[in-house]
N, C-alpha and C. Protein backbone atom coordinates (compact mmCIF):
# COMPACT_ATOMS: atom_id res chain seq x y z
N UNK A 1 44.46 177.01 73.01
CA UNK A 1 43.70 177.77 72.02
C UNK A 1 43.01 178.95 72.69
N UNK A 2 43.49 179.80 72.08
CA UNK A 2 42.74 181.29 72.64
C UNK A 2 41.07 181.60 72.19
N UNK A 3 40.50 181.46 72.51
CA UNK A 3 38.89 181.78 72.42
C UNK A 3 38.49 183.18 72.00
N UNK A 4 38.09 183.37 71.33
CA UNK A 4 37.47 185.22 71.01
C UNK A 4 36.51 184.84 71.77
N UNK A 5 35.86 186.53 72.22
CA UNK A 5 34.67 186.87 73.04
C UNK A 5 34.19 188.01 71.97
N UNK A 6 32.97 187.28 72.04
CA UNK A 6 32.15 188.80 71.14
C UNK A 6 30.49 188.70 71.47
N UNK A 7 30.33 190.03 71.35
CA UNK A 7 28.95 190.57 72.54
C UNK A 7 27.80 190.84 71.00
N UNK A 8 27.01 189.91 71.49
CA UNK A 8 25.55 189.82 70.50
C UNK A 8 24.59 190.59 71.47
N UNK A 9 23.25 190.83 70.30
CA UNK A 9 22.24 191.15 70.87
C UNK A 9 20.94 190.18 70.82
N UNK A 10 20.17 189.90 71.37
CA UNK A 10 18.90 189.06 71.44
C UNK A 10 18.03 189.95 70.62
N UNK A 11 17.68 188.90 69.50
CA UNK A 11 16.65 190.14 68.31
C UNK A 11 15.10 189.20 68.54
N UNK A 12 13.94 190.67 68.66
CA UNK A 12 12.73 189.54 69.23
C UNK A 12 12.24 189.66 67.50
N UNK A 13 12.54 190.89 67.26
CA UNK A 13 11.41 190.99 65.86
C UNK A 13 12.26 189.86 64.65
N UNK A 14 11.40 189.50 63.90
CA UNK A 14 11.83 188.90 62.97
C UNK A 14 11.09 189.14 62.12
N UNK A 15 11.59 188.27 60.59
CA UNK A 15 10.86 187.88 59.42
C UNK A 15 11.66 189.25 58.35
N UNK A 16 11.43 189.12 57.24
CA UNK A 16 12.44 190.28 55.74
C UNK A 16 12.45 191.72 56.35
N UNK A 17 11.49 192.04 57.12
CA UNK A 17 11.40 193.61 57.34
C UNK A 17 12.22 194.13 58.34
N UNK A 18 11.89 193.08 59.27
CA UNK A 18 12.83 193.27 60.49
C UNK A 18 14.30 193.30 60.35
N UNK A 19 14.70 192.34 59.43
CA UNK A 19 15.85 191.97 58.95
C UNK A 19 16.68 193.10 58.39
N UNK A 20 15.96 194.06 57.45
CA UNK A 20 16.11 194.84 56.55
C UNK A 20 16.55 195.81 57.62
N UNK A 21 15.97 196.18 58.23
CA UNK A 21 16.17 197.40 59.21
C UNK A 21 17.25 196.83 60.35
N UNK A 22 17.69 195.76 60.44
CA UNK A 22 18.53 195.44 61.79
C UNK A 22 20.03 196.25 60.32
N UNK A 23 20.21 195.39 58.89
CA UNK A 23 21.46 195.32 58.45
C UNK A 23 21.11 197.30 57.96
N UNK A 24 20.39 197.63 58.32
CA UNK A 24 20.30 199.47 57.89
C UNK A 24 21.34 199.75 58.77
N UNK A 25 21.09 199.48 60.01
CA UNK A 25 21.58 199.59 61.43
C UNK A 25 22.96 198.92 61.41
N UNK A 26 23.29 198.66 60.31
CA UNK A 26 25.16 198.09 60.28
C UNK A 26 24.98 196.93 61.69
N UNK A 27 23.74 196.12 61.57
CA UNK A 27 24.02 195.20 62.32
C UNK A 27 23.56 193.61 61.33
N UNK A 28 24.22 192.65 61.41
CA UNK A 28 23.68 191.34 61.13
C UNK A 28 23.60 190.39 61.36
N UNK A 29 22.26 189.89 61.15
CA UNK A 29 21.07 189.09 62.00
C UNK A 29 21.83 187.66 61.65
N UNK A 30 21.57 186.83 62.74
CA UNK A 30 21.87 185.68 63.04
C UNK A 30 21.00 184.30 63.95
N UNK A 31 21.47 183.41 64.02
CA UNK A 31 20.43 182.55 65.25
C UNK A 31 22.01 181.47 65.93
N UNK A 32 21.34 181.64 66.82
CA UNK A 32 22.20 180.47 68.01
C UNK A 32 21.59 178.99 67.96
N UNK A 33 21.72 178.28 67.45
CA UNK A 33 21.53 176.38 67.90
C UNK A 33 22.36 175.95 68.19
N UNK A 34 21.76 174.48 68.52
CA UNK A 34 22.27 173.34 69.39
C UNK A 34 21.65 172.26 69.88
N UNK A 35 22.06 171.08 70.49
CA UNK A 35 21.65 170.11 71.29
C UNK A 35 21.08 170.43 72.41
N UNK A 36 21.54 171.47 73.19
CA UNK A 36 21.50 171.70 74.19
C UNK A 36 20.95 173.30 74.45
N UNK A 37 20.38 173.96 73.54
CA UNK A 37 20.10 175.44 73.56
C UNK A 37 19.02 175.40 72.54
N UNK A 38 17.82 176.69 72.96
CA UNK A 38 16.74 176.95 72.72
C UNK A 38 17.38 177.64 71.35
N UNK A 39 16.55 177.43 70.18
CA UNK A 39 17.22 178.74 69.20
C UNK A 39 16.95 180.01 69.94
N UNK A 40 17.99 181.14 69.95
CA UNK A 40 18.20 182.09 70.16
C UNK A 40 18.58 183.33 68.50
N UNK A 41 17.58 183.93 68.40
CA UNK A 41 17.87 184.80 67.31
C UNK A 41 18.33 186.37 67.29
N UNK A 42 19.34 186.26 67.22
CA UNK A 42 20.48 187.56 67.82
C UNK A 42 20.87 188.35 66.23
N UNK A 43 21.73 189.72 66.87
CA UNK A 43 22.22 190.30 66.04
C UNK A 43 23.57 190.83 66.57
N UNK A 44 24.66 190.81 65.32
CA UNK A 44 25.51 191.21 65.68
C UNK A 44 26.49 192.35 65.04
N UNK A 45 26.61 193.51 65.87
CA UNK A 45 27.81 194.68 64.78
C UNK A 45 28.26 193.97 63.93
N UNK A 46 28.78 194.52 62.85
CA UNK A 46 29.86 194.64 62.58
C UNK A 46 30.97 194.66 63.25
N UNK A 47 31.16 196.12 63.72
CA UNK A 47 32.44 195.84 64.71
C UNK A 47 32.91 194.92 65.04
N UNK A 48 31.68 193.67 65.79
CA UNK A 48 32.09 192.54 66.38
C UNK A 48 32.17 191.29 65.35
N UNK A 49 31.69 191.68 64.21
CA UNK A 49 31.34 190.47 63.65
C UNK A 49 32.86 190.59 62.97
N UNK A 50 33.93 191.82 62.66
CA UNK A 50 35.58 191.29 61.91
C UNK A 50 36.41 190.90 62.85
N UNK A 51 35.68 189.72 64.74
CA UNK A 51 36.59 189.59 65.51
C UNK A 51 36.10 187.83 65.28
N UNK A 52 34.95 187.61 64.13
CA UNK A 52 34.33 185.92 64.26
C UNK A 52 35.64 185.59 62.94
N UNK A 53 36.34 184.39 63.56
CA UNK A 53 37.01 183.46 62.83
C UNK A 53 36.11 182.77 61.59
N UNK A 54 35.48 183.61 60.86
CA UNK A 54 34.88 182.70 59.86
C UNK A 54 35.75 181.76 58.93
N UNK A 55 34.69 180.53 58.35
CA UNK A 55 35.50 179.17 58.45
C UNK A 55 36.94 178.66 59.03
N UNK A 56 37.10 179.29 59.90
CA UNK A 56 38.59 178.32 60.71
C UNK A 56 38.31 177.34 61.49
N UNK A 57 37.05 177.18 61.81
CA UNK A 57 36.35 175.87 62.74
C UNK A 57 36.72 175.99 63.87
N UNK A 58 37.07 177.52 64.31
CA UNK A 58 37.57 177.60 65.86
C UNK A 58 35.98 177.99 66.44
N UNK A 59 36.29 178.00 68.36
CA UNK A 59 35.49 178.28 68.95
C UNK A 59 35.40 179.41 69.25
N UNK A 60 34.22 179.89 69.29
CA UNK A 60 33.60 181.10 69.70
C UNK A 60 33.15 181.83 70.86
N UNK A 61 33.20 182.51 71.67
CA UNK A 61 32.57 182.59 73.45
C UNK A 61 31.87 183.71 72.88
N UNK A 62 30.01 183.26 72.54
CA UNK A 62 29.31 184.30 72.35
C UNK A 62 28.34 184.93 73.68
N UNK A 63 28.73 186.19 73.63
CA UNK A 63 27.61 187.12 74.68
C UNK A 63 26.67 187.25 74.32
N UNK A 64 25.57 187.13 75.09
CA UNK A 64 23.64 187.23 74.76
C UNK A 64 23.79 188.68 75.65
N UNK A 65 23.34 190.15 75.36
CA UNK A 65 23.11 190.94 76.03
C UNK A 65 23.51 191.22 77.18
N UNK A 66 25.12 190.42 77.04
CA UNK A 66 25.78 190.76 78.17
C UNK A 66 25.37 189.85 79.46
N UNK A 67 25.00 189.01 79.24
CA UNK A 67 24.24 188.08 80.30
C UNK A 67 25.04 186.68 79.99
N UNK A 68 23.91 186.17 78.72
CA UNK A 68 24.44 184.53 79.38
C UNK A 68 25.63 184.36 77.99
N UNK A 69 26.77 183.05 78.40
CA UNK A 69 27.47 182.93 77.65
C UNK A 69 27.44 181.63 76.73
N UNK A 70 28.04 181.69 75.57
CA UNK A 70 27.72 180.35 74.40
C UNK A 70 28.42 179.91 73.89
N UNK A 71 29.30 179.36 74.03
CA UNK A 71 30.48 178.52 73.61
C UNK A 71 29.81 177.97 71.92
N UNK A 72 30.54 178.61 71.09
CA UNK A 72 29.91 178.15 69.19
C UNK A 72 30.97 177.96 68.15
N UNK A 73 30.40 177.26 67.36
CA UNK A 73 30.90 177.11 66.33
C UNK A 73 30.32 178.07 64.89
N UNK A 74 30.94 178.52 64.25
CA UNK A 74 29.99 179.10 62.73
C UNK A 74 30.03 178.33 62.31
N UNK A 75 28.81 177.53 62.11
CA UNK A 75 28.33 176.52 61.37
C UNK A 75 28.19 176.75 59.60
N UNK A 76 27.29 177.80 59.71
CA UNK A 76 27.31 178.56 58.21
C UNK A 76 27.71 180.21 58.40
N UNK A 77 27.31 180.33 57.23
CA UNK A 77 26.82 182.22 56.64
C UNK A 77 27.17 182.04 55.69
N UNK A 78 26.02 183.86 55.14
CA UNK A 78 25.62 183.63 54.15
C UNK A 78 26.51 185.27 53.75
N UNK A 79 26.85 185.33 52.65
CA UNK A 79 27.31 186.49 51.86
C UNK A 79 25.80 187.03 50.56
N UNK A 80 26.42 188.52 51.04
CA UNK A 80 26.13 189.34 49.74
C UNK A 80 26.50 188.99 47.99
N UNK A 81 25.38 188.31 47.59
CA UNK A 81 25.71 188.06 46.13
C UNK A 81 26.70 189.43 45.11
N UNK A 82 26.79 190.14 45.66
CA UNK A 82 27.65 191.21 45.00
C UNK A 82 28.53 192.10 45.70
N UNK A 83 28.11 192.20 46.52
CA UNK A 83 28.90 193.18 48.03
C UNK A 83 30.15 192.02 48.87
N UNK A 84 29.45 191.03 48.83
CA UNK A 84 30.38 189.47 49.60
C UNK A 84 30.39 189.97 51.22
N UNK A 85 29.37 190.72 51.61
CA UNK A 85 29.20 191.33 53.12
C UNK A 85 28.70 189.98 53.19
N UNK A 86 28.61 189.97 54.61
CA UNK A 86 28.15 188.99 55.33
C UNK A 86 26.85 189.23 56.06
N UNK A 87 25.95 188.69 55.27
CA UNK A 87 24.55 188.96 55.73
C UNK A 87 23.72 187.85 56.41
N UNK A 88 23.92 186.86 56.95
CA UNK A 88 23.44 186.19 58.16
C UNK A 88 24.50 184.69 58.47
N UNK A 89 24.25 185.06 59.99
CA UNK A 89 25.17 183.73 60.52
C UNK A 89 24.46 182.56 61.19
N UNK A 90 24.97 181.37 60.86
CA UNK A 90 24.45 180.36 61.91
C UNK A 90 25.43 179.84 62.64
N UNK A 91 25.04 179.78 64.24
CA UNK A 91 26.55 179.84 65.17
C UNK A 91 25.81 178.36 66.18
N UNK A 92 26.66 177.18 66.19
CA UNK A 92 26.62 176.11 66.39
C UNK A 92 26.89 175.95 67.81
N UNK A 93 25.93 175.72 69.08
CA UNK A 93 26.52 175.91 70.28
C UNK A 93 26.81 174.52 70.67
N UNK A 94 28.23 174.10 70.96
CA UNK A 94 29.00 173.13 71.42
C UNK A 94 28.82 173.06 73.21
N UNK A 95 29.40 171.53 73.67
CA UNK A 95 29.53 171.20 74.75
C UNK A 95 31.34 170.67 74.75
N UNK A 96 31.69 171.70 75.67
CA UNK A 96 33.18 171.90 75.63
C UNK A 96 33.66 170.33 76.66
N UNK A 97 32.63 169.75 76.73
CA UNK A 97 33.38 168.00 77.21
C UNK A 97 32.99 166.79 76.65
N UNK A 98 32.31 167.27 75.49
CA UNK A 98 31.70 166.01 74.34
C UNK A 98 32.94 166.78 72.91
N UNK A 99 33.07 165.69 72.55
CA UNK A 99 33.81 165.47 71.04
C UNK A 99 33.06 165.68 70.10
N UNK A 100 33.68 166.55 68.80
CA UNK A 100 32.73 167.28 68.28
C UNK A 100 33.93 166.72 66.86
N UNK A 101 32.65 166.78 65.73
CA UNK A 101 33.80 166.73 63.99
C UNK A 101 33.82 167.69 63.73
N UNK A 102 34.50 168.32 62.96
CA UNK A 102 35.06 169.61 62.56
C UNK A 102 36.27 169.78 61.42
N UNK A 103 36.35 170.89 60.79
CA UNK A 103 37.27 170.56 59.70
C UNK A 103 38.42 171.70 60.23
N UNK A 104 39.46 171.26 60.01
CA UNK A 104 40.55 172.38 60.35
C UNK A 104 41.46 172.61 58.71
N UNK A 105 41.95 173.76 58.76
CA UNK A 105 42.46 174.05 57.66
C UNK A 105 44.31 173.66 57.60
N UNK A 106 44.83 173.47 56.72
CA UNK A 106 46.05 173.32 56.20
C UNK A 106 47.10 174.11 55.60
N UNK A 107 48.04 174.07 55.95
CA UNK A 107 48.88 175.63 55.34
C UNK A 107 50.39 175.61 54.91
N UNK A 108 50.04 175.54 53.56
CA UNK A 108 52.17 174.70 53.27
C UNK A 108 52.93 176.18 53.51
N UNK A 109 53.93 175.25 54.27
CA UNK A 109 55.39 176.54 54.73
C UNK A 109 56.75 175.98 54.14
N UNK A 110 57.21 177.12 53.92
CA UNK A 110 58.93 176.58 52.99
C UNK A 110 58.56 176.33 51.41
N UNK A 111 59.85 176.42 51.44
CA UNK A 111 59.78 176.21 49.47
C UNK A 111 60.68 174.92 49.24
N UNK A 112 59.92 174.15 48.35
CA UNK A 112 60.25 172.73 48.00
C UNK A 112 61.72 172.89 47.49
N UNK A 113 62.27 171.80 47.73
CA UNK A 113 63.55 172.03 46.80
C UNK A 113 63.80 171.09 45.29
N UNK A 114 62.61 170.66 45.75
CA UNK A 114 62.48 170.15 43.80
C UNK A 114 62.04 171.47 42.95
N UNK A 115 61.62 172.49 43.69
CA UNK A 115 60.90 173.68 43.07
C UNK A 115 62.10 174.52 42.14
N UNK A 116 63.38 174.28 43.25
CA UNK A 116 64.63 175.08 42.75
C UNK A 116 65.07 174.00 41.53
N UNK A 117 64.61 172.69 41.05
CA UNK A 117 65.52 172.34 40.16
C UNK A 117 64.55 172.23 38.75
N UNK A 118 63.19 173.20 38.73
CA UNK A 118 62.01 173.00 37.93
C UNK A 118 60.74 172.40 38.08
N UNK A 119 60.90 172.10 39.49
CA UNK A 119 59.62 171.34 40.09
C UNK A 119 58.40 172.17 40.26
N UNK A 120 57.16 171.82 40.10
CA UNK A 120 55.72 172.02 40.17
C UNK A 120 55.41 172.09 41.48
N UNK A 121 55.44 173.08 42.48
CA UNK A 121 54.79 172.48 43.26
C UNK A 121 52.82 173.05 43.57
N UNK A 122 52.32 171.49 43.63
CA UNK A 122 51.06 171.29 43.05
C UNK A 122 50.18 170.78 44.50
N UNK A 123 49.69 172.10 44.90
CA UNK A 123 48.26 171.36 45.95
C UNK A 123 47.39 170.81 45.92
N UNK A 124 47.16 170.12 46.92
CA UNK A 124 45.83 168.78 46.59
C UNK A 124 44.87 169.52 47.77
N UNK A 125 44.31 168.88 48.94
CA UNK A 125 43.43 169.57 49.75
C UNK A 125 43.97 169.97 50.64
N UNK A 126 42.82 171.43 50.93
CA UNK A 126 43.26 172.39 51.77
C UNK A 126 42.62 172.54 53.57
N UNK A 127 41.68 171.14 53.59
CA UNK A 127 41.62 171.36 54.69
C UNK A 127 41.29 169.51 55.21
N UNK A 128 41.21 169.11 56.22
CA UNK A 128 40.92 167.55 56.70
C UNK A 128 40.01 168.03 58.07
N UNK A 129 39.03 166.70 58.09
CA UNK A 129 37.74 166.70 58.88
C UNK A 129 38.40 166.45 60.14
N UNK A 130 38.42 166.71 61.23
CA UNK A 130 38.71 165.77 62.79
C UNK A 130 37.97 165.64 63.47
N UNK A 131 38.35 165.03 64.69
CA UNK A 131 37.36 164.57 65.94
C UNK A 131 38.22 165.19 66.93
N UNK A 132 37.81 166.01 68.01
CA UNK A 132 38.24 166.09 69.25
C UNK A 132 37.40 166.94 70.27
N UNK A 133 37.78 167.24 71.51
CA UNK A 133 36.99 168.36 72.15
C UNK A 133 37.21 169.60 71.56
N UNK A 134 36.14 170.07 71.76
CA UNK A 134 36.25 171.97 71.28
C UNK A 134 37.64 172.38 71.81
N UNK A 135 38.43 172.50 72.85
CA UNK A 135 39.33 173.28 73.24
C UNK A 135 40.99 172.93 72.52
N UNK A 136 40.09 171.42 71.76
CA UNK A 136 41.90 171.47 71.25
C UNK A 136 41.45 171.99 69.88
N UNK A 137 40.81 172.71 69.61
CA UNK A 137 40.49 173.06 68.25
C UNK A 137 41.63 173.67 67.83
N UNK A 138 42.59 173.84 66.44
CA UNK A 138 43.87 174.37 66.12
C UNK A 138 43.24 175.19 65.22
N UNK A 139 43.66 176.84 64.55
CA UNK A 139 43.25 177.69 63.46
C UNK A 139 43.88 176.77 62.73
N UNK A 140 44.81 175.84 62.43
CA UNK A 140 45.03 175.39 61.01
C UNK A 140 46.54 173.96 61.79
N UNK A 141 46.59 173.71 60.62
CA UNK A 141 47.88 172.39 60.67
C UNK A 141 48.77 173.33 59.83
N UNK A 142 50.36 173.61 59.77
CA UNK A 142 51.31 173.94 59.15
C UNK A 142 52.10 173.01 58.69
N UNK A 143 52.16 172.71 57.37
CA UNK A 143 52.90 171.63 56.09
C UNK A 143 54.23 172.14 56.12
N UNK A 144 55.65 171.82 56.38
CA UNK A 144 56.68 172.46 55.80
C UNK A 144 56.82 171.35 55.26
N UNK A 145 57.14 172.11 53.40
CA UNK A 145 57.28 171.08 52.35
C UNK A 145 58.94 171.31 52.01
N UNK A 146 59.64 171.89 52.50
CA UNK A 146 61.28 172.08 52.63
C UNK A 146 61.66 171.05 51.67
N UNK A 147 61.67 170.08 52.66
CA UNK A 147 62.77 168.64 51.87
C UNK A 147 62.01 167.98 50.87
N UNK A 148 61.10 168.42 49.96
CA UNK A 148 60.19 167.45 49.27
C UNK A 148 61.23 167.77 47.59
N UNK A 149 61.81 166.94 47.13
CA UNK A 149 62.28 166.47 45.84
C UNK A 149 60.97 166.33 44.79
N UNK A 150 61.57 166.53 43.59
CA UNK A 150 60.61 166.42 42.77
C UNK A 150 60.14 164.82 42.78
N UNK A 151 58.72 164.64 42.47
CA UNK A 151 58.33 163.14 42.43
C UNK A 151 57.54 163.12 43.74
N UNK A 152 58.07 163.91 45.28
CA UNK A 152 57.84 163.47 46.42
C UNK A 152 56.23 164.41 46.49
N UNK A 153 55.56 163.65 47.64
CA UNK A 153 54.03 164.45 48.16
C UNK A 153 53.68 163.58 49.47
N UNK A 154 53.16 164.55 50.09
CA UNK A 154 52.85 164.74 51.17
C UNK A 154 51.09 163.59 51.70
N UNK A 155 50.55 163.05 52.20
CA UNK A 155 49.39 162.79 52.04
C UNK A 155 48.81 163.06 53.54
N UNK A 156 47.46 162.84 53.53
CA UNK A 156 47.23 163.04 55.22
C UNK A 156 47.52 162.19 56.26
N UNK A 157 48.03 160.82 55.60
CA UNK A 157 49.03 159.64 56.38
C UNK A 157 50.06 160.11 57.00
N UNK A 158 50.48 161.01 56.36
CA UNK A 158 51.95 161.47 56.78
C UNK A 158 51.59 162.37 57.80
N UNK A 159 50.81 163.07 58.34
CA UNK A 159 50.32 164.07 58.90
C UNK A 159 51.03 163.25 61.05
N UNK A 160 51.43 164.29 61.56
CA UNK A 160 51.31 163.85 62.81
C UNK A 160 49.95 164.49 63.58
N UNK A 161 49.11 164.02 64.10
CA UNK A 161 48.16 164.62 64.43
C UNK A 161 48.47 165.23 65.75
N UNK A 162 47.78 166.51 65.99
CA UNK A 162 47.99 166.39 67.48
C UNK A 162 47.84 166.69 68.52
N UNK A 163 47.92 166.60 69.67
CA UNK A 163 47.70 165.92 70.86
C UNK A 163 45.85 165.96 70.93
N UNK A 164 45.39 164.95 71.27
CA UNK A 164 43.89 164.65 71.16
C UNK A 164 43.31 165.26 70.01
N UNK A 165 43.75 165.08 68.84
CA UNK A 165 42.59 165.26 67.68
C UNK A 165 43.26 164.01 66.62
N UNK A 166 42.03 163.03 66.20
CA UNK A 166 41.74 162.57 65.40
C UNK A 166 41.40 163.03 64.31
N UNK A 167 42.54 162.62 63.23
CA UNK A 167 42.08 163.34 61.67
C UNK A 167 41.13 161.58 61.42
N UNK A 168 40.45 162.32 60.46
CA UNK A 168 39.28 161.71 60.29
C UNK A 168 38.98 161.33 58.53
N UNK A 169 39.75 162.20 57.89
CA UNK A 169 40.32 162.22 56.27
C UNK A 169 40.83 160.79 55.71
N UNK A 170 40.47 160.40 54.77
CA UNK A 170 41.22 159.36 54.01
C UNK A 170 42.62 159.65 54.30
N UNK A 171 43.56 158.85 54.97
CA UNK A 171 44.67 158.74 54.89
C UNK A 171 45.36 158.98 53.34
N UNK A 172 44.97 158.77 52.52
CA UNK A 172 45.91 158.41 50.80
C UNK A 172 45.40 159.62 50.55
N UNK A 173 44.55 160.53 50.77
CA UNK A 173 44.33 162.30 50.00
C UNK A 173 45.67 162.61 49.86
N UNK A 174 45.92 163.80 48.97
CA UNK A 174 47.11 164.46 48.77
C UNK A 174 47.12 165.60 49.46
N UNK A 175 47.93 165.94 50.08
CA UNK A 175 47.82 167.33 50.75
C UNK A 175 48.84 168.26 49.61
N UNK A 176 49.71 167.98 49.32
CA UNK A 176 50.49 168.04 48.20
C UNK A 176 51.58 167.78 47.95
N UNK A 177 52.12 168.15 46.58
CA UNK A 177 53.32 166.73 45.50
C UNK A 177 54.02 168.35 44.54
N UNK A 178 55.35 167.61 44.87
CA UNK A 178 56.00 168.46 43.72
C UNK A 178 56.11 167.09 42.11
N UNK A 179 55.24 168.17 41.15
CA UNK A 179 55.65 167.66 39.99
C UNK A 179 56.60 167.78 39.12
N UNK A 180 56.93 166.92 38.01
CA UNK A 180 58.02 167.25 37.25
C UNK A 180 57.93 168.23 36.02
N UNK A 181 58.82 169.08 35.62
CA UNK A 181 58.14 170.21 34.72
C UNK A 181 57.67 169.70 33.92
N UNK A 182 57.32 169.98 33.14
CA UNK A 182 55.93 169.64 32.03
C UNK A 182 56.54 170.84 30.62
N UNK A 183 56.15 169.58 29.82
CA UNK A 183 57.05 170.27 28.29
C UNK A 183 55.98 170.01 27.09
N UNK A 184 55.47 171.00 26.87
CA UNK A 184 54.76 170.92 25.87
C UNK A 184 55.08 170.01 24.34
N UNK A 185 54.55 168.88 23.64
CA UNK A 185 55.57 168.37 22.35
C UNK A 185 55.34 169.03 21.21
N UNK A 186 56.23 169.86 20.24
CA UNK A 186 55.84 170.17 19.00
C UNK A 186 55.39 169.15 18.02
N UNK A 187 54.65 169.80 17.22
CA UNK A 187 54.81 169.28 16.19
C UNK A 187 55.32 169.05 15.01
N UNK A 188 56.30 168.06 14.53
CA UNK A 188 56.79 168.66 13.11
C UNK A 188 56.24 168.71 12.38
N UNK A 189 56.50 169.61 11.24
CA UNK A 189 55.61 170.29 9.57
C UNK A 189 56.01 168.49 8.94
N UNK A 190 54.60 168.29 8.27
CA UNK A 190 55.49 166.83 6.81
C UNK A 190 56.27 167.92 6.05
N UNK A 191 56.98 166.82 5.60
CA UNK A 191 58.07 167.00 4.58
C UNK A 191 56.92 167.28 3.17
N UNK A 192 57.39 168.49 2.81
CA UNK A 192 57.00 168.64 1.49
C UNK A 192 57.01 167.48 0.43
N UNK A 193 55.71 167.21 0.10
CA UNK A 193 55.56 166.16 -1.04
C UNK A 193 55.35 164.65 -0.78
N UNK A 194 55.78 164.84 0.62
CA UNK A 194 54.89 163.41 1.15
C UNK A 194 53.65 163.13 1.77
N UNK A 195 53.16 162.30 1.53
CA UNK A 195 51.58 161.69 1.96
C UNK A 195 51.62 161.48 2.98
N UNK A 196 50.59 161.91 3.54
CA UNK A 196 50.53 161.73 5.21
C UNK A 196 49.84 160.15 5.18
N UNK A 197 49.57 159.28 6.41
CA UNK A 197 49.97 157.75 6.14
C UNK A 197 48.59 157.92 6.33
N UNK A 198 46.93 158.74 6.72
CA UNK A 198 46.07 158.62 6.85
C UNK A 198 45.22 159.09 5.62
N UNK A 199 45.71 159.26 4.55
CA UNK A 199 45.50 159.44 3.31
C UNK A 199 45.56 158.49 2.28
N UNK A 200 44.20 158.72 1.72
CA UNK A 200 44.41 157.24 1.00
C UNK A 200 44.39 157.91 -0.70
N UNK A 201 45.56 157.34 -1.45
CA UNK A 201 45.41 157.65 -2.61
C UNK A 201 44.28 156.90 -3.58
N UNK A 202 43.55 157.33 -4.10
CA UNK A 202 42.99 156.36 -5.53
C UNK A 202 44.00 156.10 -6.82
N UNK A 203 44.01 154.64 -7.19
CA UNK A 203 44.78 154.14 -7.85
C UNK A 203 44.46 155.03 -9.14
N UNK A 204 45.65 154.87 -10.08
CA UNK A 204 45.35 155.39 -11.34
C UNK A 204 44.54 154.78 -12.87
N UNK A 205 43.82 153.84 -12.09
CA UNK A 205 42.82 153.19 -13.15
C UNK A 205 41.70 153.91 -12.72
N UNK A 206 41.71 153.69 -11.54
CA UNK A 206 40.34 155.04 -10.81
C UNK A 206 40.24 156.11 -11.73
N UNK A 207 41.47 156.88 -11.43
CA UNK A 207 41.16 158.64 -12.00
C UNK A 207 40.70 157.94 -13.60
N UNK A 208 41.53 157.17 -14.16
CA UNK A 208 41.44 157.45 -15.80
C UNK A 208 39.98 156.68 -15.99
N UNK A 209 39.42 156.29 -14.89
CA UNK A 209 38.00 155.93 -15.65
C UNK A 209 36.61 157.13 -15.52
N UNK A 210 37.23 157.87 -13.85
CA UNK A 210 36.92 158.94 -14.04
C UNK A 210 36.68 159.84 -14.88
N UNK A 211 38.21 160.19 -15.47
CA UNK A 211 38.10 161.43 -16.77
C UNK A 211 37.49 160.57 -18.31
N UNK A 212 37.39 159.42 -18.12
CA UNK A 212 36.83 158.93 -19.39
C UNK A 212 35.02 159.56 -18.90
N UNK A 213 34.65 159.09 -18.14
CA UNK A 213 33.25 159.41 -18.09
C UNK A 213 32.72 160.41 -17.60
């Protein structure tokens, strides 16, 4: 697994104002935690910030001012309610010889061949939790759903995991299933002049006592 490197800055000022003026500056504010690390509250370009793998659960090699280095995870961030910029990160600092959970993503390849005879093909989840060291971290698992017939699906049982990572997912999830086409049923019109069977007639002593009174 190839590691990105990307160069932060150590931010002392804090609190809304400070903040305001770092993202003026096309920079955004972030903090470093961990088990093992002081929070550190940094900022980072842009520039550098379209080289962070956001949610792929890969590792990170972050620079402090060019000094010390931080092996992380993006734990969170947060987006622009209207812009969808990315306006603060939380970057998770790992120990690259302790086992860490983590979610890796999933990615179907090929086209089903129940698909060619009218088949559905229908995704279930798109990503499963694991266990391993940071360095076997994978950007994703690749599904080829090729040979899947209609009826057939995939689950995370079926999955080969691999080499040192523990999937950690319910085995029986669906990763995904080709379905069978799906046919809407008409309805037929009644036949003119017949009673539908949820209709109840009143007898004809009824009506005629009716029109008597």
């Amino acid at each position: 697994m190839q590691t990105a490197q990307i160069a932060v800055k150590k931010r002392l000022d804090v609190g809304k104002g400070a903040v305001k003026r770092l993202r003026r500056k096309g920079m955004v504010p972030g903090v470093i935690y961990g088990n093992n690390v002081t929070n550190i509250n940094m900022s980072i370009a842009e520039k550098e910030l379209r080289k962070m793998p956001l949610g792929s659960g890969q590792i990170v090699k972050v620079v402090v001012d060019g000094k010390s280095n931080h092996n992380v995870l993006v734990r969170d961030y947060q987006k622009h309610p209207i812009t969808q910029a990315v306006i603060h990160l939380d970057l998770f600092e790992v120990s690259m010889t302790e086992k860490l959970t983590t979610t890796i993503a999933l990615a179907v390849t090929g086209s089903a061949k129940g698909e060619a005879l009218g088949g559905i093909l229908q995704p279930g989840i798109r990503e499963v939790e694991i266990e391993c060291l940071p360095a076997n971290i994978l950007e994703r698992i690749d599904i080829d759903v090729s040979d899947l017939e209609i009826g057939d699906m995939i689950k995370v049982k079926d999955l080969v995991a691999p080499s040192g990572i523990t999937i950690l997912t319910n085995p029986e999830q669906i990763i995904v299933s080709v379905l069978a086409p799906q046919y809407e049923e008409k309805i037929e019109e009644e036949k003119e002049g017949e009673t539908p069977a949820t209709q109840e007639t009143e007898p004809e002593e009824a009506v005629e006592a009716k029109s008597e009174a």
